[in-house]
N, C-alpha and C. Protein backbone atom coordinates (compact mmCIF):
# COMPACT_ATOMS: atom_id res chain seq x y z
N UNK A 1 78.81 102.46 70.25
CA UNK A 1 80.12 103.00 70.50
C UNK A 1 80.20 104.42 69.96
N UNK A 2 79.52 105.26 70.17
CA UNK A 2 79.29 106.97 70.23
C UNK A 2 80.15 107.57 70.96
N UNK A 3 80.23 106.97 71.82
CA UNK A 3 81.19 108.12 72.76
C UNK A 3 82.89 107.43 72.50
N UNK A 4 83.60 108.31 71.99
CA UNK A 4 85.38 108.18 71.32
C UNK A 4 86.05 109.30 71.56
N UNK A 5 86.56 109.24 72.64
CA UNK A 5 86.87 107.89 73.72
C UNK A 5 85.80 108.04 74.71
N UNK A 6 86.14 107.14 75.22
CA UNK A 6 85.20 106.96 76.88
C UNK A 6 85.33 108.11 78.19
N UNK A 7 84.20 108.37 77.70
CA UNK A 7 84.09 109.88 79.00
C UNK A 7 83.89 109.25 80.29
N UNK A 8 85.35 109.35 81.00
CA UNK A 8 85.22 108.22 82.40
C UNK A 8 84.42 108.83 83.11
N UNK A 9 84.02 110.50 83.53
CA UNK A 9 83.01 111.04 84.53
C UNK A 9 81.66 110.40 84.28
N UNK A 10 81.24 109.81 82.85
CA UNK A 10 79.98 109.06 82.89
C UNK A 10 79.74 107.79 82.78
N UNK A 11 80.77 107.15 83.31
CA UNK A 11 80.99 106.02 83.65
C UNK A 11 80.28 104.99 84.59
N UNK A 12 79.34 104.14 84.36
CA UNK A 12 78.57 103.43 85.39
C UNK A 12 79.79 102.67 86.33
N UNK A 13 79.60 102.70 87.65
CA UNK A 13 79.93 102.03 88.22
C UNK A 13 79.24 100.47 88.84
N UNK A 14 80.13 100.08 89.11
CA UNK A 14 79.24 98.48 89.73
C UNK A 14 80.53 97.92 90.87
N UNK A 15 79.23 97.85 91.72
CA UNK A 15 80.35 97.23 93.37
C UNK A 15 79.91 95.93 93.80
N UNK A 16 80.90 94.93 93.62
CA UNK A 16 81.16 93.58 93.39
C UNK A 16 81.19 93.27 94.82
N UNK A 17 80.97 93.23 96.23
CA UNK A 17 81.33 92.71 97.24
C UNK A 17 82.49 94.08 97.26
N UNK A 18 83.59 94.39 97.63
CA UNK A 18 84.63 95.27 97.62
C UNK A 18 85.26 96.10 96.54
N UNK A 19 84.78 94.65 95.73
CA UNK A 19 85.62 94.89 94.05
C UNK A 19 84.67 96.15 93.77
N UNK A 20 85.25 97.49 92.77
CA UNK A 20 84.94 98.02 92.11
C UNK A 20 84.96 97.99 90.69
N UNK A 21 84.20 98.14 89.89
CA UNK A 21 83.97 97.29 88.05
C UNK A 21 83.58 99.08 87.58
N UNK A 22 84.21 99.29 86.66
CA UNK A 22 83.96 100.59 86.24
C UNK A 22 83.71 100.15 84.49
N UNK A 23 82.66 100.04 84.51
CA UNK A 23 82.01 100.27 82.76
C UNK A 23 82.79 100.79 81.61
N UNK A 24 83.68 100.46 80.68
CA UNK A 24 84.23 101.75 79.66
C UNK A 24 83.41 100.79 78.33
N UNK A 25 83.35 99.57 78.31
CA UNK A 25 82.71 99.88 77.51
C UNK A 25 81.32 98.41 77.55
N UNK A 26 80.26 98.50 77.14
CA UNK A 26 79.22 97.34 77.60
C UNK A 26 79.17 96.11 76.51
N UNK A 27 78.63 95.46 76.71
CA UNK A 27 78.34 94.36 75.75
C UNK A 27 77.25 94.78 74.59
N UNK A 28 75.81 95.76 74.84
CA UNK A 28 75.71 96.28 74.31
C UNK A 28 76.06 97.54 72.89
N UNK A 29 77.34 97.91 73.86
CA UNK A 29 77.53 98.93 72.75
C UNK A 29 78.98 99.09 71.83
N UNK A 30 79.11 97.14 71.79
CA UNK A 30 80.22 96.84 71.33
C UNK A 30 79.40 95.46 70.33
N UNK A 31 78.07 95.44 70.40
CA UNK A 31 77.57 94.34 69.37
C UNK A 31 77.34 92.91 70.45
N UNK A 32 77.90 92.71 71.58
CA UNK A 32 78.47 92.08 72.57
C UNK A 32 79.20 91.14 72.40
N UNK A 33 80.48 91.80 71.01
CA UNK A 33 81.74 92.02 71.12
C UNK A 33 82.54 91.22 72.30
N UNK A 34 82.24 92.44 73.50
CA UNK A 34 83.33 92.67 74.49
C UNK A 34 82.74 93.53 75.50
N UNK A 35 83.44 92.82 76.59
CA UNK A 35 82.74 93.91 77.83
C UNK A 35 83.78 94.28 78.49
N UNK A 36 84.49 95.55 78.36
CA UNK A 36 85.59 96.74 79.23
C UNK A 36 85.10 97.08 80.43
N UNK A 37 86.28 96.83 81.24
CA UNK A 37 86.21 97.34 82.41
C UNK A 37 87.79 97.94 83.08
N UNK A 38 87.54 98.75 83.83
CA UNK A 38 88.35 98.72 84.80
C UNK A 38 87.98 98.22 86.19
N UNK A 39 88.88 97.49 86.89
CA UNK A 39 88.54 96.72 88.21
C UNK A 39 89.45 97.40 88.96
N UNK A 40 88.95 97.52 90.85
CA UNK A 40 89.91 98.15 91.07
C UNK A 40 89.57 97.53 92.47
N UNK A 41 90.67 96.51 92.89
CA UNK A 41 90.65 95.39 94.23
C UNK A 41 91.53 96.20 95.14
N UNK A 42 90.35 95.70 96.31
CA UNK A 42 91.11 96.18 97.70
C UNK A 42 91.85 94.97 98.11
N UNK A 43 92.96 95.15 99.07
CA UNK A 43 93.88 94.15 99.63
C UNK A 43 92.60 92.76 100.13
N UNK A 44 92.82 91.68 99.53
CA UNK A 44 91.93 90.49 99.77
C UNK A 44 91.08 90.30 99.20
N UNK A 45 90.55 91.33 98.21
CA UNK A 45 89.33 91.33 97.30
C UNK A 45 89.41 90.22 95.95
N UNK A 46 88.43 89.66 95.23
CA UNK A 46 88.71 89.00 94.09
C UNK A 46 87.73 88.04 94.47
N UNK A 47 87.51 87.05 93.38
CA UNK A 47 86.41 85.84 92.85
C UNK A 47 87.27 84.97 94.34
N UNK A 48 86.21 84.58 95.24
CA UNK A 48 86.46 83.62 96.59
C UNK A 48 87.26 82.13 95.44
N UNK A 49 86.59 82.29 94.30
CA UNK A 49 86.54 80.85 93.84
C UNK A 49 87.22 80.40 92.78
N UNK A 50 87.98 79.28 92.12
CA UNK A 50 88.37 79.01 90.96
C UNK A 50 87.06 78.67 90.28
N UNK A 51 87.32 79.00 88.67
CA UNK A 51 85.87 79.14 87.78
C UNK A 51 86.40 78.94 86.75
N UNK A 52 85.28 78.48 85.95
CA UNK A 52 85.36 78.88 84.48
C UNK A 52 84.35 79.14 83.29
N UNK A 53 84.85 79.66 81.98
CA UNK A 53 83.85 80.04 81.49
C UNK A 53 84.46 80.39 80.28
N UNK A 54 83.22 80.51 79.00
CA UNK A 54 83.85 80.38 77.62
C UNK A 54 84.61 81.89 77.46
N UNK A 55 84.25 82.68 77.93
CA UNK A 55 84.74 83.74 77.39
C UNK A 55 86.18 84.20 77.94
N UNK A 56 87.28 85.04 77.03
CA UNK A 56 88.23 85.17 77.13
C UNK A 56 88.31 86.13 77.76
N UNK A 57 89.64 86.50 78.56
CA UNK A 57 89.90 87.36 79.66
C UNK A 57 91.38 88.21 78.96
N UNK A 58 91.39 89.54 78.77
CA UNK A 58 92.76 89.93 79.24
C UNK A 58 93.16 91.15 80.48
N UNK A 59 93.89 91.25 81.11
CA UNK A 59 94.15 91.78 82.04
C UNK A 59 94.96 92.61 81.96
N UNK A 60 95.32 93.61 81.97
CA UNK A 60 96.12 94.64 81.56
C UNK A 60 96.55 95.58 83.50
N UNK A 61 97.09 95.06 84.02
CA UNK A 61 97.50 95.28 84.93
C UNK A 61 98.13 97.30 85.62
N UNK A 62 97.22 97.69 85.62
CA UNK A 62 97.69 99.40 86.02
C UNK A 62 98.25 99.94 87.13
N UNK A 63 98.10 99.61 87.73
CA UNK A 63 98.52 99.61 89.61
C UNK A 63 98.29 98.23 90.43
N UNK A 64 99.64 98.59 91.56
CA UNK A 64 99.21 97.50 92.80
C UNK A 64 100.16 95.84 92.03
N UNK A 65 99.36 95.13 92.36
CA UNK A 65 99.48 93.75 91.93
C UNK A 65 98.37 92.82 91.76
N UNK A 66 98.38 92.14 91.13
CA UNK A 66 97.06 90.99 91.19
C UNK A 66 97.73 89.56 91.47
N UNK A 67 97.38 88.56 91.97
CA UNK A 67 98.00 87.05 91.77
C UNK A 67 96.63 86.91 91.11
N UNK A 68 96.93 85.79 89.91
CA UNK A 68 96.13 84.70 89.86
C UNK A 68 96.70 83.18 89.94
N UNK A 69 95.66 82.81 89.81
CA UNK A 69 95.25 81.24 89.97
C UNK A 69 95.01 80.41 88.54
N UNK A 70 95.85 79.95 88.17
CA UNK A 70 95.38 79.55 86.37
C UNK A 70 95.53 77.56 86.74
N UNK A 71 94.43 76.98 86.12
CA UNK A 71 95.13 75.59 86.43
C UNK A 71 94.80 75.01 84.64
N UNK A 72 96.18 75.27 84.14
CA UNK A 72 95.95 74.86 82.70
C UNK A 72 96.65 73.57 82.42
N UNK A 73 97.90 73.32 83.64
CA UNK A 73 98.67 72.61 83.58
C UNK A 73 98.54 70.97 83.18
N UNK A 74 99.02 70.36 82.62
CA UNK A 74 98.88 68.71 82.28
C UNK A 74 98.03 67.97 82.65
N UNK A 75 98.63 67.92 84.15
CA UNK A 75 98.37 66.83 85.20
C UNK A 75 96.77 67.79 86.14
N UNK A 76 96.19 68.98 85.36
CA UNK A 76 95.79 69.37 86.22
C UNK A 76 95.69 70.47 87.15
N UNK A 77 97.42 70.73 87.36
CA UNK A 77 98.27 71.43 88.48
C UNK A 77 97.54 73.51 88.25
N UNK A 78 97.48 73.59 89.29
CA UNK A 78 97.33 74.89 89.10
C UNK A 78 98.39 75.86 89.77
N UNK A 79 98.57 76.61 88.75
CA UNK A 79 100.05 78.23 88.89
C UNK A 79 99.12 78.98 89.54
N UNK A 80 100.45 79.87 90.46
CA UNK A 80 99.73 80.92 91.17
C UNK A 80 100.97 82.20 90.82
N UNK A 81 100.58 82.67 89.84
CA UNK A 81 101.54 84.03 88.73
C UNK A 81 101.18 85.73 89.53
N UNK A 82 101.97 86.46 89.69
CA UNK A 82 101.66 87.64 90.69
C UNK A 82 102.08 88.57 89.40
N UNK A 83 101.00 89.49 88.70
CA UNK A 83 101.73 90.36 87.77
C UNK A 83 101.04 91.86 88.52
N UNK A 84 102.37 92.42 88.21
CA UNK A 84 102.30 94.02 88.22
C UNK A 84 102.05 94.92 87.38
N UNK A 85 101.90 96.14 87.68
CA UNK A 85 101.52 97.14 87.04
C UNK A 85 102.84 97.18 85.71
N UNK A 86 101.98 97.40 84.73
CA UNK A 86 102.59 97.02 83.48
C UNK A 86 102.51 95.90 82.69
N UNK A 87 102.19 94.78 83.41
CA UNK A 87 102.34 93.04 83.18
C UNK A 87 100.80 93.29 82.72
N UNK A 88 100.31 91.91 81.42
CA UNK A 88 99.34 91.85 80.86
C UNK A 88 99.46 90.39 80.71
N UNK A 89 98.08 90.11 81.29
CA UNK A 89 97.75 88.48 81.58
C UNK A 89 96.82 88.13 80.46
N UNK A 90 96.61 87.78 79.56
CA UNK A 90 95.71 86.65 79.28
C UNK A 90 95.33 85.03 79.51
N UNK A 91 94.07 85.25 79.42
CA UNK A 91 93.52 83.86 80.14
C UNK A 91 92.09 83.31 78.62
N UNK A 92 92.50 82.35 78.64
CA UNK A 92 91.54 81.61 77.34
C UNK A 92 90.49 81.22 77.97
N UNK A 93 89.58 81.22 77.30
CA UNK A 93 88.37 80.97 77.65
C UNK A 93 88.47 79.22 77.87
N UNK A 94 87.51 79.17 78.88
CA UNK A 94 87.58 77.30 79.46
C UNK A 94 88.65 77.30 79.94
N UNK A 95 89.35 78.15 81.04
CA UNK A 95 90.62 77.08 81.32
C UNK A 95 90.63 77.89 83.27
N UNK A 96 90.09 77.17 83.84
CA UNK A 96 90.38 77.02 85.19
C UNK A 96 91.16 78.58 86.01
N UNK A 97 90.68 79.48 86.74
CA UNK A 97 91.06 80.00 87.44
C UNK A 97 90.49 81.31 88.28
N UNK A 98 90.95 82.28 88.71
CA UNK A 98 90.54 83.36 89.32
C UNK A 98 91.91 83.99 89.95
N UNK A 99 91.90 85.51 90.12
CA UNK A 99 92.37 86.39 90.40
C UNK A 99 91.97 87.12 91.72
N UNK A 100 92.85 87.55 92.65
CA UNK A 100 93.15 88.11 93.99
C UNK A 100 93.90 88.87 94.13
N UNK A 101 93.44 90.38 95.13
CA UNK A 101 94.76 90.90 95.37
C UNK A 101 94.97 90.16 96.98
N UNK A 102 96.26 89.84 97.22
CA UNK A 102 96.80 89.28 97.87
C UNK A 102 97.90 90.37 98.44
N UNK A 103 98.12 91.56 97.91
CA UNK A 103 98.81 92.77 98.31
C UNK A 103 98.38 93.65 99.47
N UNK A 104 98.97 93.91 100.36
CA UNK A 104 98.54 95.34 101.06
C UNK A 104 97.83 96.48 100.93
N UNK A 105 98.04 96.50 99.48
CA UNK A 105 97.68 98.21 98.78
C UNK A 105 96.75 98.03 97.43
N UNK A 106 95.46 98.94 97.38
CA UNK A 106 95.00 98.66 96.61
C UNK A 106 95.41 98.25 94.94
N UNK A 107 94.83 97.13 93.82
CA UNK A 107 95.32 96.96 92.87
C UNK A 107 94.08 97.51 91.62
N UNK A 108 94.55 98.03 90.60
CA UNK A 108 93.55 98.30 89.14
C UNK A 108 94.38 97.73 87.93
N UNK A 109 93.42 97.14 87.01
CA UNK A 109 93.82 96.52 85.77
C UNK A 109 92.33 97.41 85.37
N UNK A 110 92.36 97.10 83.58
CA UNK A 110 92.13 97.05 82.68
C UNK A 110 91.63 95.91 82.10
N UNK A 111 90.48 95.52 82.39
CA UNK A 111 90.14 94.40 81.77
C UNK A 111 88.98 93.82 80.46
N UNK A 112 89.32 93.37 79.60
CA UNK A 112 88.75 92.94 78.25
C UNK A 112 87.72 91.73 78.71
N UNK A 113 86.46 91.43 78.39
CA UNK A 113 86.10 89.78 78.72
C UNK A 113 85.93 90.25 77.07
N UNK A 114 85.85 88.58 76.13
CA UNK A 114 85.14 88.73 74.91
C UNK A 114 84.70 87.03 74.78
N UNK A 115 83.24 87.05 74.25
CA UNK A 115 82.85 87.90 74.37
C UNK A 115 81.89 88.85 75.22
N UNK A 116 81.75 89.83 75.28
CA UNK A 116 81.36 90.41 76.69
C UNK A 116 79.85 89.98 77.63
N UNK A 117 78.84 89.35 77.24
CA UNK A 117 77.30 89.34 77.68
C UNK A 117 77.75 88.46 78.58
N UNK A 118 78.02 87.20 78.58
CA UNK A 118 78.28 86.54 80.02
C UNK A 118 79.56 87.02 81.70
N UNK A 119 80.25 87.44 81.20
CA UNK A 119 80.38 87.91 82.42
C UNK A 119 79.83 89.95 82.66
N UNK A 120 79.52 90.38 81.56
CA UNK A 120 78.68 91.59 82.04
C UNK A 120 77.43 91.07 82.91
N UNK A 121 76.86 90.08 82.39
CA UNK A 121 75.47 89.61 83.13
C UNK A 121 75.74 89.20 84.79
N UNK A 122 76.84 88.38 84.73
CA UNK A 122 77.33 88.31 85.79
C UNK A 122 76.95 89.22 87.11
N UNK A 123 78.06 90.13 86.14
CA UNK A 123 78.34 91.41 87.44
C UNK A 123 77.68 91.84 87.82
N UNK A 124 76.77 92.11 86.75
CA UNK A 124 75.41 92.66 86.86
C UNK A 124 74.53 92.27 88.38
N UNK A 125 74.42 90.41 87.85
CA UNK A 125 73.06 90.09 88.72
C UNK A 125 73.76 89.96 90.01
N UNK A 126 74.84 89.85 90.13
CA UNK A 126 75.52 89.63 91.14
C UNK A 126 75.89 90.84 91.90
N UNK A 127 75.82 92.07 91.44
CA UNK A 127 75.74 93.36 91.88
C UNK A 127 74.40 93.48 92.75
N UNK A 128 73.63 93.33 92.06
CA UNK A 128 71.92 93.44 92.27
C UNK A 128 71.62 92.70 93.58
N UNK A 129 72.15 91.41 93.51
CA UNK A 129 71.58 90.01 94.50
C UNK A 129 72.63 91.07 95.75
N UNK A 130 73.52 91.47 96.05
CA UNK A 130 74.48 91.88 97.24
C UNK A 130 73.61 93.10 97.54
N UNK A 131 73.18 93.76 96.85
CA UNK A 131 72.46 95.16 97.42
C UNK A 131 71.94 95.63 98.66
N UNK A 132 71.73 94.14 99.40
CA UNK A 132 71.17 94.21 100.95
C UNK A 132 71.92 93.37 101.41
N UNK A 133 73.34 92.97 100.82
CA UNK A 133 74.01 92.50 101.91
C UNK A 133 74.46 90.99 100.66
N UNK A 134 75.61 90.50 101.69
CA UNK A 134 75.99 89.31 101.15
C UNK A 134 74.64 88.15 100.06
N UNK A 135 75.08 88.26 99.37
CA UNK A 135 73.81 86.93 98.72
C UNK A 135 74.49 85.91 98.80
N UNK A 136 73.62 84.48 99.34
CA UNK A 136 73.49 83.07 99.69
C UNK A 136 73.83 82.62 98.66
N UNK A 137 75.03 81.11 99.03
CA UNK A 137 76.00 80.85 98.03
C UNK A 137 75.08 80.23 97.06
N UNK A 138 73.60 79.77 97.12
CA UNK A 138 72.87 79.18 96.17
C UNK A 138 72.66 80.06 94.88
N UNK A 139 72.04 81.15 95.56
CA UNK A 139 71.76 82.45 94.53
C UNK A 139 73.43 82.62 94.10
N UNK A 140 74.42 82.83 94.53
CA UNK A 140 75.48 82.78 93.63
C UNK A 140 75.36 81.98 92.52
N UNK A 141 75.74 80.83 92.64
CA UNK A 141 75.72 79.67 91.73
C UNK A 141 74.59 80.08 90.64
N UNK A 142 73.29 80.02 91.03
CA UNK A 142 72.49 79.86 90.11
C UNK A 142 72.92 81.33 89.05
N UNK A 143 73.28 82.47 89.91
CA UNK A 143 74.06 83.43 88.86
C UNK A 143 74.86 83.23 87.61
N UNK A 144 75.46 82.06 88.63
CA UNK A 144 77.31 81.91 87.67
C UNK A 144 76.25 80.46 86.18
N UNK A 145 75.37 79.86 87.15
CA UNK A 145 75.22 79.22 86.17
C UNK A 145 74.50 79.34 84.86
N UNK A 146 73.18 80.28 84.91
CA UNK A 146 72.65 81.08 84.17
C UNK A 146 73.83 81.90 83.21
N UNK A 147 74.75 82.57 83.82
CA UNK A 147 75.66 83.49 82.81
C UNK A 147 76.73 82.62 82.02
N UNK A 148 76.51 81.21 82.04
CA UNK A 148 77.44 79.81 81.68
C UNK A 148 78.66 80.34 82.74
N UNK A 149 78.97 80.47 84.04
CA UNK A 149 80.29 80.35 84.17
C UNK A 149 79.82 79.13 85.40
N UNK A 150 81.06 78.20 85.73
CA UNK A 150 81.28 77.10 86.89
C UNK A 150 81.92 77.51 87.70
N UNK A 151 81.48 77.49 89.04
CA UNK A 151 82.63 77.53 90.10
C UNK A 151 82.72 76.48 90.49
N UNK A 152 84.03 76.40 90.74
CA UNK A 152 84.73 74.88 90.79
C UNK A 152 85.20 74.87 92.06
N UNK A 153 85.06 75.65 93.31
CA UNK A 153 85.00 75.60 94.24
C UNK A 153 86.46 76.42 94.98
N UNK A 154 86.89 76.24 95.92
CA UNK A 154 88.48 76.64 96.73
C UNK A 154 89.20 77.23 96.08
N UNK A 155 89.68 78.06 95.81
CA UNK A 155 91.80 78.20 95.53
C UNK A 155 92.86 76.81 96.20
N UNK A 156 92.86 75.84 95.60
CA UNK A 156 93.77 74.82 95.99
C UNK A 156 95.44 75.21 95.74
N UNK A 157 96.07 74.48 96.76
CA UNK A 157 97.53 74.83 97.06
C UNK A 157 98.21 74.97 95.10
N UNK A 158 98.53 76.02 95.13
CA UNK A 158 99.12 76.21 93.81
C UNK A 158 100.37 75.60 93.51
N UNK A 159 100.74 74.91 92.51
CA UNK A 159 102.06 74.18 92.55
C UNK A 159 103.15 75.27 91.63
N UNK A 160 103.70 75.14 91.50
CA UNK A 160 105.39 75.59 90.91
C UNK A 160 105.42 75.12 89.30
């Protein structure tokens, strides 16, 4: 952590399928701490899938809108919460969900994972595997499963 603050012009980028992941700060150079990003979703962009995984999420919402998908509920039930620019989501590690823009217009948050090596690895290999094009939902998986995260498959009808 040398560079205070984060010189965004030297900023690695990483392109997720649409999603854009902008580096501020790595798992590396936080101890792997924490892995910073800014994300920045085009209208329909986001994880196809509900997931989960130990590490904690916060979302700090900058532009646009995001919905997510959280299923923390009792019985099971999974919320479908739409926060805006300004609105700050946290999500606990192990607990069911994924995020979409579902908006017209592009959306950017601010986002924290901690701690950061499993979903930096993620993005990573999952950056890498798309490079020539969509990668096969097997090679997904074996991604998500190597970096400990589950996909648990669909966005199911969100309840109230």
């Amino acid at each position: 952590m040398d560079k205070l603050p984060v010189d965004r012009s030297s900023c690695e980028h990483i392109l997720m399928g649409t999603d854009e992941v902008t580096v501020l700060a790595s798992s590396a150079g936080t101890g792997g701490a924490l892995f910073a990003v800014e994300i920045r979703m085009r209208p329909g962009g986001g994880p196809p899938v509900l997931h989960r995984h130990e590490p904690g999420e916060v979302y700090h919402v900058t532009a646009g809108e995001f919905t997510f998908y959280v299923g923390d509920g009792p019985d099971g039930a999974v919320r479908r919460v739409t926060a805006r620019a300004g609105d700050v989501v946290p999500l606990a590690g192990g607990v069911p969900h994924t995020v979409r823009n579902e908006s017209a217009g592009d959306a950017t948050a601010f986002v924290v994972h901690a701690p950061g090596a499993p979903m930096e690895g993620f993005c990573r290999a999952v950056a890498a595997a798309a490079a020539d094009g969509p990668p096969a939902m097997e090679q997904v998986l074996g991604i998500a499963a190597a970096n400990g995260i589950t996909l648990l498959g669909p966005v199911p009808a969100a309840g109230s």
